[in-house]
C-alpha atoms as a PDB file:
ATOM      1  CA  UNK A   1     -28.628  25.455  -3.072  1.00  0.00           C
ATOM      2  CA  UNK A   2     -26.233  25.827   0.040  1.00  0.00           C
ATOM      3  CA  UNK A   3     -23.496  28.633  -0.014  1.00  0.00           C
ATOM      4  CA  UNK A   4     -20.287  26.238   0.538  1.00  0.00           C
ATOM      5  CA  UNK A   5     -17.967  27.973   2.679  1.00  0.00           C
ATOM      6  CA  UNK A   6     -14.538  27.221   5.042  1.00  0.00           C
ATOM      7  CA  UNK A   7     -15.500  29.792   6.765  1.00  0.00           C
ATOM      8  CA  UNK A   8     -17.274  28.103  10.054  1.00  0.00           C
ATOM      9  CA  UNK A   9     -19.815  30.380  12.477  1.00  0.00           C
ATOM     10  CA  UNK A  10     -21.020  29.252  15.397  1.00  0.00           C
ATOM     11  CA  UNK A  11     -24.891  30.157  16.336  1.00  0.00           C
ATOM     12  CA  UNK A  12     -26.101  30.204  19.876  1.00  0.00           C
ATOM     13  CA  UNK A  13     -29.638  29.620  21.488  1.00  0.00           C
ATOM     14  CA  UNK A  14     -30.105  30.064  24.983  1.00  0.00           C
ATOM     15  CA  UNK A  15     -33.596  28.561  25.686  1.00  0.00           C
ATOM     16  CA  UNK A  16     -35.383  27.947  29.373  1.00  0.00           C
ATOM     17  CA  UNK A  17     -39.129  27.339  28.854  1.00  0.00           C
ATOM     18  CA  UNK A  18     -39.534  28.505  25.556  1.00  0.00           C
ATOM     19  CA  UNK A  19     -42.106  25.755  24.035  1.00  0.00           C
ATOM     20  CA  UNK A  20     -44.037  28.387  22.354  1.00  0.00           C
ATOM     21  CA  UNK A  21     -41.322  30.115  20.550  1.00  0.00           C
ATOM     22  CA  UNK A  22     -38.312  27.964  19.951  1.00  0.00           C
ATOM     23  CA  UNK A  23     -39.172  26.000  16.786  1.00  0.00           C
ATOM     24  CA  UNK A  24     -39.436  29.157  15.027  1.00  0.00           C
ATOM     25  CA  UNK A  25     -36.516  30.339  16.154  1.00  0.00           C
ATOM     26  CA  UNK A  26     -34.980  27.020  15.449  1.00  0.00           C
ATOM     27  CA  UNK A  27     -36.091  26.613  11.856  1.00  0.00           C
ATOM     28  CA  UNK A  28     -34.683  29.936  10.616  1.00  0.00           C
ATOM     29  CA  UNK A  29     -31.070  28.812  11.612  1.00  0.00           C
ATOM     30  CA  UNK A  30     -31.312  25.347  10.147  1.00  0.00           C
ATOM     31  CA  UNK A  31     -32.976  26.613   6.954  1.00  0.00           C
ATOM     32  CA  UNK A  32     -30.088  28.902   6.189  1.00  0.00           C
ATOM     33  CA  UNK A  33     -28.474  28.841   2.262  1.00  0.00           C
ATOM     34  CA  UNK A  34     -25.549  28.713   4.586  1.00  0.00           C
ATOM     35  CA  UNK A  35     -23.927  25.661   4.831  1.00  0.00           C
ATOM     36  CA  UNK A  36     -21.300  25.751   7.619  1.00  0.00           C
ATOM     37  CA  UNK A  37     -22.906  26.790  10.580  1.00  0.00           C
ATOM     38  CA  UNK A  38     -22.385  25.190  13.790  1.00  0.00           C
ATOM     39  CA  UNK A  39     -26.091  25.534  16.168  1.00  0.00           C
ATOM     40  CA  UNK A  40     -25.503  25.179  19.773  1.00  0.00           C
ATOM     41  CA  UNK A  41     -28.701  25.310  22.215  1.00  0.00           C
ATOM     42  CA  UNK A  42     -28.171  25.607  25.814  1.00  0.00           C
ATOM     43  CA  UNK A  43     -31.034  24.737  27.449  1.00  0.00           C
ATOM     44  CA  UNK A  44     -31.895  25.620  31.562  1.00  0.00           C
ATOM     45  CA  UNK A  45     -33.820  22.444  32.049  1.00  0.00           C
ATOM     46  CA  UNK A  46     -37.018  23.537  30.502  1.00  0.00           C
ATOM     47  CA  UNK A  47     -39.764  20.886  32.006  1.00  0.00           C
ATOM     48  CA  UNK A  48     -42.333  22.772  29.375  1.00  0.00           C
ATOM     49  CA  UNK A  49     -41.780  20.551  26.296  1.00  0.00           C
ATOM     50  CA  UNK A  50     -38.819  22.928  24.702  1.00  0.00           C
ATOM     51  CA  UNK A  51     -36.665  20.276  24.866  1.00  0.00           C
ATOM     52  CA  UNK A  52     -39.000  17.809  22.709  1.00  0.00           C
ATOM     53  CA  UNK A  53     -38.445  20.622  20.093  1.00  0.00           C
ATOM     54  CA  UNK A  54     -34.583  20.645  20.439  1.00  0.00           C
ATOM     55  CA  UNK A  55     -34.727  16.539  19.827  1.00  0.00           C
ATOM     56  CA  UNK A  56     -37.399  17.231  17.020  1.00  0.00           C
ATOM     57  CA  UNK A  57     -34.177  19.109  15.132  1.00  0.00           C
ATOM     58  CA  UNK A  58     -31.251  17.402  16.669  1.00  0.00           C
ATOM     59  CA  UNK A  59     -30.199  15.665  13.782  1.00  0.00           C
ATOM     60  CA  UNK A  60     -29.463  19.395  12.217  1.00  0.00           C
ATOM     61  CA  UNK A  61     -27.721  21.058  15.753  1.00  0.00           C
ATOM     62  CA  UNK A  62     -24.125  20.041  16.870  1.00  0.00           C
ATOM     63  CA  UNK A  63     -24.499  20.347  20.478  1.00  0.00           C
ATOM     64  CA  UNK A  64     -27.338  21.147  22.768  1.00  0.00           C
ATOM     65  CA  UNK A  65     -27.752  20.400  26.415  1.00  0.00           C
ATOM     66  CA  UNK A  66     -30.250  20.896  28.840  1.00  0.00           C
ATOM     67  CA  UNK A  67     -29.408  21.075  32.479  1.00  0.00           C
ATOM     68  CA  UNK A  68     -29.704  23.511  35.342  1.00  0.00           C
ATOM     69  CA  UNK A  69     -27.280  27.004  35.396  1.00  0.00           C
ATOM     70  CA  UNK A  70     -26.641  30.132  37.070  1.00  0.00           C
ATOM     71  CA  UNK A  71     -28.384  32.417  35.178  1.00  0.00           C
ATOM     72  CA  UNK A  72     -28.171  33.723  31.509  1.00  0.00           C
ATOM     73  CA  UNK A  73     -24.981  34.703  31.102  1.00  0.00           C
ATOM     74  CA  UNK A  74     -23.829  31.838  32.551  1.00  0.00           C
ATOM     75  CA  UNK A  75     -25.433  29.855  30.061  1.00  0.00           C
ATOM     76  CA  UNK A  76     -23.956  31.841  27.241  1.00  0.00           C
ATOM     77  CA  UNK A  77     -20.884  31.401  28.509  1.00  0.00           C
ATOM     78  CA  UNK A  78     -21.315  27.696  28.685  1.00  0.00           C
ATOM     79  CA  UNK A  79     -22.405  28.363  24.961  1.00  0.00           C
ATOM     80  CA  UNK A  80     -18.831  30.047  23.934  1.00  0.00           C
ATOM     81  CA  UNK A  81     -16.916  27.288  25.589  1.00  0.00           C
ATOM     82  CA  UNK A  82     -18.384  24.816  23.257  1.00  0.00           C
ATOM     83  CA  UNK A  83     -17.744  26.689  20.089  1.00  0.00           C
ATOM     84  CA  UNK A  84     -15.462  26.081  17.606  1.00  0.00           C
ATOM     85  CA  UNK A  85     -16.794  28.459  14.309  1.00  0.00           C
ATOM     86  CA  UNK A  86     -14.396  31.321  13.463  1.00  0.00           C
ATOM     87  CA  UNK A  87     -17.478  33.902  15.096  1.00  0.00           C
ATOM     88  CA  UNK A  88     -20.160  33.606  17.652  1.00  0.00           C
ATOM     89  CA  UNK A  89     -23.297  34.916  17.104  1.00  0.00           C
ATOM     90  CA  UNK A  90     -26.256  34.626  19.934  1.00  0.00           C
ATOM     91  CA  UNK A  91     -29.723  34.283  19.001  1.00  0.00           C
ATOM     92  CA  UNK A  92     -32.799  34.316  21.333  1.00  0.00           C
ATOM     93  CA  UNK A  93     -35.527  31.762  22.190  1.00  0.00           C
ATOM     94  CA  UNK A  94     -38.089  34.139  21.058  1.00  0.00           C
ATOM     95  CA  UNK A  95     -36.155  35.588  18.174  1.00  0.00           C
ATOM     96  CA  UNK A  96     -35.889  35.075  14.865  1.00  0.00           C
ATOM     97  CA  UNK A  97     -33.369  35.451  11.560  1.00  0.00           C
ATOM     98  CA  UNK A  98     -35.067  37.959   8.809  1.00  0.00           C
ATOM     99  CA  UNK A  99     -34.767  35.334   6.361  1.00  0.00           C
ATOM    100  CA  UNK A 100     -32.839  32.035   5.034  1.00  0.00           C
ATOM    101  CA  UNK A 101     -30.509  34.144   2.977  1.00  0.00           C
ATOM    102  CA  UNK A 102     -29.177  35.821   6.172  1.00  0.00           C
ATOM    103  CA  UNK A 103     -25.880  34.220   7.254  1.00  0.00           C
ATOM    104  CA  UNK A 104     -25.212  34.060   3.616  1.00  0.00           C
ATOM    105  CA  UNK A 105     -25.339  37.797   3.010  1.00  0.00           C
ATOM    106  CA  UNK A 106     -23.435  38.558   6.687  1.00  0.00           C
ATOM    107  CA  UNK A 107     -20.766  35.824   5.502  1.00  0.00           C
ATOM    108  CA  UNK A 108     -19.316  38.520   2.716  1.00  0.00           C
ATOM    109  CA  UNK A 109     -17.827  40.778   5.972  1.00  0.00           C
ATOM    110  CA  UNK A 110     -15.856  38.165   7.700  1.00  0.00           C
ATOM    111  CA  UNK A 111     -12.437  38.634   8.742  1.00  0.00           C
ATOM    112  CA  UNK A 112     -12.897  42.302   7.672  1.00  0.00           C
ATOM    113  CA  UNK A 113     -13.398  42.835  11.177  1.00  0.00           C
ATOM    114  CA  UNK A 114     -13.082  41.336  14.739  1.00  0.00           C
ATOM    115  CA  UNK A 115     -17.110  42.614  15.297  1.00  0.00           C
ATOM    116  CA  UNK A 116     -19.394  43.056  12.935  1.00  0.00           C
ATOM    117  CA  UNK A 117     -22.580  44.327  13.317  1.00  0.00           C
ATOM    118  CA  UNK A 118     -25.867  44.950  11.121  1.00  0.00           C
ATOM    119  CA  UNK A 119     -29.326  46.023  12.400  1.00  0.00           C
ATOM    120  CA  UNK A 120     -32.408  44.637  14.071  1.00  0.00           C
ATOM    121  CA  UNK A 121     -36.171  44.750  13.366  1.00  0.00           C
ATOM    122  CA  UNK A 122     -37.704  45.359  16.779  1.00  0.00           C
ATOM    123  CA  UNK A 123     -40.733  43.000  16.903  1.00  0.00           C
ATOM    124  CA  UNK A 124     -43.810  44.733  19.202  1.00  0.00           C
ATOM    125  CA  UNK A 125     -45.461  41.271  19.633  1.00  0.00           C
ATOM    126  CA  UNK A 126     -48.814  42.355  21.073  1.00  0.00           C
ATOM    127  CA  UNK A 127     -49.745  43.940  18.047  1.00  0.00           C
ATOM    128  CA  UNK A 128     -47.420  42.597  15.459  1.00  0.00           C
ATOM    129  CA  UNK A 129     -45.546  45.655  14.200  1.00  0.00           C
ATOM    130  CA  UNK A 130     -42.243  46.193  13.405  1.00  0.00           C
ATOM    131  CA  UNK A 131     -39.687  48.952  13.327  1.00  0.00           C
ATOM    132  CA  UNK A 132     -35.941  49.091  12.566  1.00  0.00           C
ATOM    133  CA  UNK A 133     -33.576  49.357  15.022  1.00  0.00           C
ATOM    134  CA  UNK A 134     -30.429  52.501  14.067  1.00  0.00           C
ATOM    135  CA  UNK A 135     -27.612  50.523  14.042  1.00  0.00           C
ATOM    136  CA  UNK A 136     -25.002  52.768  14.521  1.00  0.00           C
ATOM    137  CA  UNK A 137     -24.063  53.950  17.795  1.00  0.00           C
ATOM    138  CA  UNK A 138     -22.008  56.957  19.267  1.00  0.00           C
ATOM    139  CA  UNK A 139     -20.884  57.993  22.871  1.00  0.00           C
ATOM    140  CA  UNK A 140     -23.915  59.428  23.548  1.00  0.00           C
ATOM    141  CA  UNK A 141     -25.732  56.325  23.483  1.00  0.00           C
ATOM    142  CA  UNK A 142     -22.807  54.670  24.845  1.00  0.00           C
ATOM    143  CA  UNK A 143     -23.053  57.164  28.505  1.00  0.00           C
ATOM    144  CA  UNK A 144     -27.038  56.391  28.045  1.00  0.00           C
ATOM    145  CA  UNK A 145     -26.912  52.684  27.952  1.00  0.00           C
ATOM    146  CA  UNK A 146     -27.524  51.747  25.025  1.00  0.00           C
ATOM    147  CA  UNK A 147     -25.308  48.867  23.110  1.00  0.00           C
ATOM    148  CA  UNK A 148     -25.820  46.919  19.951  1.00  0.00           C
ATOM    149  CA  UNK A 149     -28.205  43.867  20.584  1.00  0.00           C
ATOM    150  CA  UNK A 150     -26.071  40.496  20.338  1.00  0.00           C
ATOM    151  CA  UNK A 151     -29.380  39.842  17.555  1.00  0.00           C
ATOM    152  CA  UNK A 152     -27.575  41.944  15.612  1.00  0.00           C
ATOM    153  CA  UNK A 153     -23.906  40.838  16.489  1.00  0.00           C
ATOM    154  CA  UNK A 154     -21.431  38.582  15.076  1.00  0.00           C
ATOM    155  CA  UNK A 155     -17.570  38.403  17.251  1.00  0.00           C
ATOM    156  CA  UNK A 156     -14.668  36.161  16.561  1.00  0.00           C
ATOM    157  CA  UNK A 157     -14.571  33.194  18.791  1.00  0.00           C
ATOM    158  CA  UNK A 158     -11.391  33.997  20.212  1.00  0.00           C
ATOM    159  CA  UNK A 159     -12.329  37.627  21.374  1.00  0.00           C
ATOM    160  CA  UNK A 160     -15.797  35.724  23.300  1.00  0.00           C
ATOM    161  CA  UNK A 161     -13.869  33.209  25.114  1.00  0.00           C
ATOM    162  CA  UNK A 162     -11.213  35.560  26.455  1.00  0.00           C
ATOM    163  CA  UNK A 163     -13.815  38.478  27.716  1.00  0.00           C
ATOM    164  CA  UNK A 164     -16.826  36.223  27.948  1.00  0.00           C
ATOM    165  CA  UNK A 165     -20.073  37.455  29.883  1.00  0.00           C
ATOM    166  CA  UNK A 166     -18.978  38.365  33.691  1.00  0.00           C
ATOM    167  CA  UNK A 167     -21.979  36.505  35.624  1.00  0.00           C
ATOM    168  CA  UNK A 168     -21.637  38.982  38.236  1.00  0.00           C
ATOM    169  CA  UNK A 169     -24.467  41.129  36.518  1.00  0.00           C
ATOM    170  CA  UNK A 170     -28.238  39.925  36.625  1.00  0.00           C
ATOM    171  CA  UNK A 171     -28.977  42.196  33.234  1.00  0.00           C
ATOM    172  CA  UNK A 172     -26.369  44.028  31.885  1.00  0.00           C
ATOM    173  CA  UNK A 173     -23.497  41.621  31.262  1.00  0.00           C
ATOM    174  CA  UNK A 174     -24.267  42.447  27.427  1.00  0.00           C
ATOM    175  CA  UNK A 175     -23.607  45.821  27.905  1.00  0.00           C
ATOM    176  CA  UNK A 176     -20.120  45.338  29.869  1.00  0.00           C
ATOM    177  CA  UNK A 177     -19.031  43.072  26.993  1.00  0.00           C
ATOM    178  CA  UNK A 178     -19.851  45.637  24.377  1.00  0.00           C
ATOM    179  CA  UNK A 179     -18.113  48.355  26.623  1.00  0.00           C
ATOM    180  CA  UNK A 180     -15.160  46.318  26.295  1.00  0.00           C
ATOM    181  CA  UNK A 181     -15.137  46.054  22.966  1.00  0.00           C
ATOM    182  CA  UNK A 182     -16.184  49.415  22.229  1.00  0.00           C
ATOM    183  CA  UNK A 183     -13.419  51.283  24.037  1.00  0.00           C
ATOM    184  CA  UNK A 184     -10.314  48.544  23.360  1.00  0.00           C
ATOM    185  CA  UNK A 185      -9.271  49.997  19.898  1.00  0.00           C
ATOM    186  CA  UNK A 186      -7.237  47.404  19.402  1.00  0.00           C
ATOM    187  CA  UNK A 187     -10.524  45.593  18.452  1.00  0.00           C
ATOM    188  CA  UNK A 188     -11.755  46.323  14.074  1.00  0.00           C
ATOM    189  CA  UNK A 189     -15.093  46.816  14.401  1.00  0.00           C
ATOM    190  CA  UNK A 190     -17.277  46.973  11.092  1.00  0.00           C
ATOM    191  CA  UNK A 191     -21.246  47.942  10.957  1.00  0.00           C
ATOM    192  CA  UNK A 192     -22.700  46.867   7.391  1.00  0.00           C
ATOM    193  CA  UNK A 193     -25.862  47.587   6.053  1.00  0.00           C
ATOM    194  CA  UNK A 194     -27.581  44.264   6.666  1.00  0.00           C
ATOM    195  CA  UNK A 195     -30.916  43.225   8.311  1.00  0.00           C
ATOM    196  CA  UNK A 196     -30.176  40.790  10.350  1.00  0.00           C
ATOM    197  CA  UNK A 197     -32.744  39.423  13.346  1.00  0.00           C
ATOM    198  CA  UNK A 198     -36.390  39.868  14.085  1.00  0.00           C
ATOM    199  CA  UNK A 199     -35.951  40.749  18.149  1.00  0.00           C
ATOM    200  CA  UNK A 200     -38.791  40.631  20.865  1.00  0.00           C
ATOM    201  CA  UNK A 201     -38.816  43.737  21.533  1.00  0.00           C
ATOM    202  CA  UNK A 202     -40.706  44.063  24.367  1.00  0.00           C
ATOM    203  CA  UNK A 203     -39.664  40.868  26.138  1.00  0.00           C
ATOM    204  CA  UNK A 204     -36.492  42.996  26.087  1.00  0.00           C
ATOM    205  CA  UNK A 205     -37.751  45.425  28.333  1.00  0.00           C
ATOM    206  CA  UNK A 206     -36.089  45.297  31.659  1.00  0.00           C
ATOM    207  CA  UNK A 207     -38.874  43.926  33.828  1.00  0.00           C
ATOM    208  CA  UNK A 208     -36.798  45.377  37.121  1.00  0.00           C
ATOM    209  CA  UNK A 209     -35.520  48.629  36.288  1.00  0.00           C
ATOM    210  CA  UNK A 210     -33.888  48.903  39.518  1.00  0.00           C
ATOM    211  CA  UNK A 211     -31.732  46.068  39.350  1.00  0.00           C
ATOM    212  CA  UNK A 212     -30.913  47.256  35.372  1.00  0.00           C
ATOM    213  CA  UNK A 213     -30.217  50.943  36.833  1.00  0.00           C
ATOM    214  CA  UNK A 214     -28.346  49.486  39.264  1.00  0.00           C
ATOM    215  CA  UNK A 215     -25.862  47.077  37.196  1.00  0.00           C
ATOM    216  CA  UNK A 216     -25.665  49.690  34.543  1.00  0.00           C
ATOM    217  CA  UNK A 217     -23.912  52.462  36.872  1.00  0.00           C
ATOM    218  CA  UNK A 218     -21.761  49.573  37.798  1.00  0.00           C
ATOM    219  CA  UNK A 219     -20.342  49.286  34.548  1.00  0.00           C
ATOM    220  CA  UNK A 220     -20.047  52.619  33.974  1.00  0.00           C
ATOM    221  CA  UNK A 221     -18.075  53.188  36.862  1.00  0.00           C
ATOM    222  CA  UNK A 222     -15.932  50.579  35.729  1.00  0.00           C
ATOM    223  CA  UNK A 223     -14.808  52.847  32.673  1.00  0.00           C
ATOM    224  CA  UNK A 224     -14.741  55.683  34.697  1.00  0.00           C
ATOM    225  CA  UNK A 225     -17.762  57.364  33.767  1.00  0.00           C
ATOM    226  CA  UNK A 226     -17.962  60.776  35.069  1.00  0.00           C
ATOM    227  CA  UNK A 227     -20.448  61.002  38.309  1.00  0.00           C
ATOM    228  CA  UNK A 228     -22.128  63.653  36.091  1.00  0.00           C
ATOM    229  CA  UNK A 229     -22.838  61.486  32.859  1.00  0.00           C
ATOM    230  CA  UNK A 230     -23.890  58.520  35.349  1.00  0.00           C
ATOM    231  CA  UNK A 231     -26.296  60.997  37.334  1.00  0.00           C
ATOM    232  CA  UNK A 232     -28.231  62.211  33.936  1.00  0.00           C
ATOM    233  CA  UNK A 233     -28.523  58.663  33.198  1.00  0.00           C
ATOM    234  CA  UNK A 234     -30.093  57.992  36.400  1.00  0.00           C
ATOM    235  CA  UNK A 235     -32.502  60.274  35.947  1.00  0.00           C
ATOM    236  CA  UNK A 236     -33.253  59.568  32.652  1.00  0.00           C
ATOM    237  CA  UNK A 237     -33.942  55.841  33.097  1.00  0.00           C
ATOM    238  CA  UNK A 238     -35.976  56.590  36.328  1.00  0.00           C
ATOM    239  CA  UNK A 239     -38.149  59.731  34.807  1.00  0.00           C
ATOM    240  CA  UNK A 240     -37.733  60.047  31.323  1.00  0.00           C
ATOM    241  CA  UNK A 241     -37.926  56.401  30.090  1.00  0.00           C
ATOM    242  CA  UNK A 242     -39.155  54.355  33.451  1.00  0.00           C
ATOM    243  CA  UNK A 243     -41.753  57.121  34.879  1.00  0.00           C
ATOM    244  CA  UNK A 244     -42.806  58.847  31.983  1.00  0.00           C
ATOM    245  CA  UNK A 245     -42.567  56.482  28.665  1.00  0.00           C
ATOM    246  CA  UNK A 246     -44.383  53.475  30.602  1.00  0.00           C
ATOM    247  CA  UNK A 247     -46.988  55.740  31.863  1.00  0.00           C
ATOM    248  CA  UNK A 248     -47.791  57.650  28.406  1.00  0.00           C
ATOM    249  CA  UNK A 249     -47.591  53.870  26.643  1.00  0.00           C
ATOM    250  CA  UNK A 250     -49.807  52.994  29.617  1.00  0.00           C
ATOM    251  CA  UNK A 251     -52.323  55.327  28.949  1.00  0.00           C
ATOM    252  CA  UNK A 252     -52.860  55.151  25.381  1.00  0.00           C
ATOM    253  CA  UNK A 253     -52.995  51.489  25.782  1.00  0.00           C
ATOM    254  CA  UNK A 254     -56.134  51.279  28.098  1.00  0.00           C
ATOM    255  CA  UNK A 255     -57.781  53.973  25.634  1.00  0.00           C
ATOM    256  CA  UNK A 256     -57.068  51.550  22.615  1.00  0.00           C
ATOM    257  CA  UNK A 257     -54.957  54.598  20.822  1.00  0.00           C
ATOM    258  CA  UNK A 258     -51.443  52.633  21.384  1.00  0.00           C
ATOM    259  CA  UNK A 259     -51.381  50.606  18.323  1.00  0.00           C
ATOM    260  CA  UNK A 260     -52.507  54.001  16.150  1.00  0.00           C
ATOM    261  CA  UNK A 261     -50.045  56.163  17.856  1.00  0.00           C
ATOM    262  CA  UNK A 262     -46.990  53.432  17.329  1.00  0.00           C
ATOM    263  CA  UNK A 263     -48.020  53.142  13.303  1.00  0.00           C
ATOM    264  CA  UNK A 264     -47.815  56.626  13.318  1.00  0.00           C
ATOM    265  CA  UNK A 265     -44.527  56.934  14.950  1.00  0.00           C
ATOM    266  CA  UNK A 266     -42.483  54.560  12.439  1.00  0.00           C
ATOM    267  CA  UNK A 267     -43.953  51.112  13.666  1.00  0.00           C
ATOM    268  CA  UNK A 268     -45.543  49.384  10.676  1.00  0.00           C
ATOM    269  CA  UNK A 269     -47.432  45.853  10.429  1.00  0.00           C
ATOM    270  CA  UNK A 270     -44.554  42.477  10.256  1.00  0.00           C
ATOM    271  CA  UNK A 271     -44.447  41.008   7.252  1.00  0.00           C
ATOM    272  CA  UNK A 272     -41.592  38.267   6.485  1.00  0.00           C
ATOM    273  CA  UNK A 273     -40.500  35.935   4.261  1.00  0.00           C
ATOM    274  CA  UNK A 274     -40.921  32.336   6.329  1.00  0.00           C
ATOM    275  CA  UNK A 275     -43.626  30.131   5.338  1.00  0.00           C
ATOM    276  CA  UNK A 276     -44.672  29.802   9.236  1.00  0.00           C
ATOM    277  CA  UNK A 277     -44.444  32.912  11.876  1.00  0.00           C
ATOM    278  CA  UNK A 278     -46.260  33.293  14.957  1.00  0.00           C
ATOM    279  CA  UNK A 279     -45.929  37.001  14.649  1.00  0.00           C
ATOM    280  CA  UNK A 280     -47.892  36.745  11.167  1.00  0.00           C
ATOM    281  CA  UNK A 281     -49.944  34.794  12.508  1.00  0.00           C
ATOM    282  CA  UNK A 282     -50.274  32.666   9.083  1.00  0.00           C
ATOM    283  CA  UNK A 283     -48.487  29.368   7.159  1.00  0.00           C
ATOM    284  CA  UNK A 284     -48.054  30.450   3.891  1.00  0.00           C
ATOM    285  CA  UNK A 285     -48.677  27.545   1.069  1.00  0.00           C
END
C-alpha cells in the first residue's frame, strides 16, 4: 500500500539520449510506496527513442518536455521552475533509487531541515560493483571539491528557485549551489542515515578535467578561498587524482587486476532489490 502524505516532493530527471537507461531510472520513481510525488523529466530533444520511454510512463509523470536547451544546468533549472512539491530532489538518467521504500523512509526528515541529505551507492558499471559513498562532509573536502551528490539530496523548493544552478559553469554549477548552501548558516541542514540512490559512478567522472579544474577555482574564488588552499587543489586534481589515479586504474585495468584490486579495496558485487536492473544484469520472477 501507498504511504498517504500532504507532504508533496517534487522529483527531477534530466534525460538527453538516454534510451538505454531511462526506464530503469523511471520505474524506481513511479514504483515508490510514496504516494505524493510529483516526476518532472526534462528532456534535451533526445532523437534516440528516450522519449518513447517518457510517453510509455506518462500517464504516471506530471510534466515532462522535450525540447532543445543550453546545457544541463539549464535544464535543471527549467526543472525547478516547474515544481511545485515542498522539496526538489534531482535524479539522473542513468541513476537509480535503492529501492521502492525510499521516498517513504526520507519522508520522516522533512521540514526538520531546509537540506537534507543521506548517502549514495557509487555504481562502477563496467564491472557491476558497488561501494558506499561517506556522506558526511567537512571543510576539508569542501577546499578539495568535493560536495554531496544531488543523488543523495533533497532541498526545499523555495531555497532551489531563489539560488538555482548559475549556467555560467559547464561542470561545477552543483558544487557552487552546495557552496551556497554550505556556508549561508542561515540554511538547517540535516544528514540522516539513509541509503538513498544507486549513482553512475563513473559516468560521473569529469571527462575534461581542465574545464572541471578550471570552473572549480572559479567558485572557490568566489568564497574567497585562500590562493594557497586553491593551489593544493590544483595540484591535487592535476597529479594526485588526474595523473596518477587514472594511470594506476589504467594499468591494472589492461593487466585484468582492476576488478580484484577494487573488491579488495571496499567495492563489492551490486545486488538490489528491483525485479529488473541492468547493473544485475537479471529480471527476477
Amino acid at each position: 500500500m501507498n504511504m498517504k502524505t500532504s507532504i508533496k516532493i517534487s522529483i527531477i530527471t534530466v534525460s538527453y539520449n538516454v534510451v538505454r537507461t531511462i526506464e530503469q531510472t523511471i520505474q524506481s520513481i513511479v514504483n515508490q510506496t510514496y504516494d505524493n510525488i510529483e516526476y518532472i523529466i526534462i528532456d534535451g530533444g533526445s532523437t534516440d527513442g528516450t522519449v518513447d520511454i517518457i510517453k510509455k510512463y506518462e500517464d504516471k509523470i506530471a510534466n515532462w518536455v522535450s525540447e532543445p536547451d543550453n546545457g544541463i544546468y539549464d535544464a535543471m533549472n527549467k526543472g525547478i521552475d516547474m515544481a511545485t512539491g515542498e522539496y526538489i530532489y534531482f535524479i539522473g538518467a542513468d541513476d537509480s533509487l535503492v529501492d521502492k521504500y525510499t521516498i517513504q523512509n526520507i519522508s520522516r526528515y522533512f521540514f526538520k531541515a531546509d537540506v537534507i541529505w543521506g548517502t549514495v551507492w557509487n555504481l562502477y558499471e563496467e564491472y557491476k560493483l558497488q561501494k558506499q559513498a561517506k556522506n558526511f562532509f567537512c571543510l576539508n573536502d569542501i577546499y578539495n571539491g568535493y560536495h554531496i551528490p544531488h543523488q543523495g539530496m533533497f532541498v526545499k523548493t523555495s531555497l532551489m528557485k531563489l539560488y538555482k544552478f548559475d549556467v555560467q559553469y559547464q561542470i561545477v554549477a552543483d558544487y557552487a549551489f552546495f557552496l551556497q548552501l554550505f556556508f549561508d548558516k542561515k540554511i538547517t541542514k540535516l544528514n540522516v542515515d539513509e541509503i538513498v540512490a544507486y549513482y553512475s559512478y563513473t559516468k560521473g567522472r569529469s571527462g575534461n578535467i581542465r574545464i572541471k579544474v578550471k570552473e572549480d577555482c572559479r567558485v572557490m574564488r568566489a568564497n574567497n578561498f585562500s590562493k594557497w588552499k586553491i593551489y593544493k587543489y590544483q595540484i591535487n586534481q592535476y597529479f594526485g587524482i588526474f595523473v596518477f589515479k587514472n594511470i594506476i586504474k589504467m594499468f591494472l585495468k589492461n593487466i585484468g587486476a582492476l576488478k580484484l584490486i577494487l573488491l579488495k579495496t571496499g567495492w563489492s558485487i551490486h545486488k538490489c532489490n528491483w525485479e529488473k536492473c541492468r547493473w544485475c544484469n537479471s529480471e527476477r520472477k
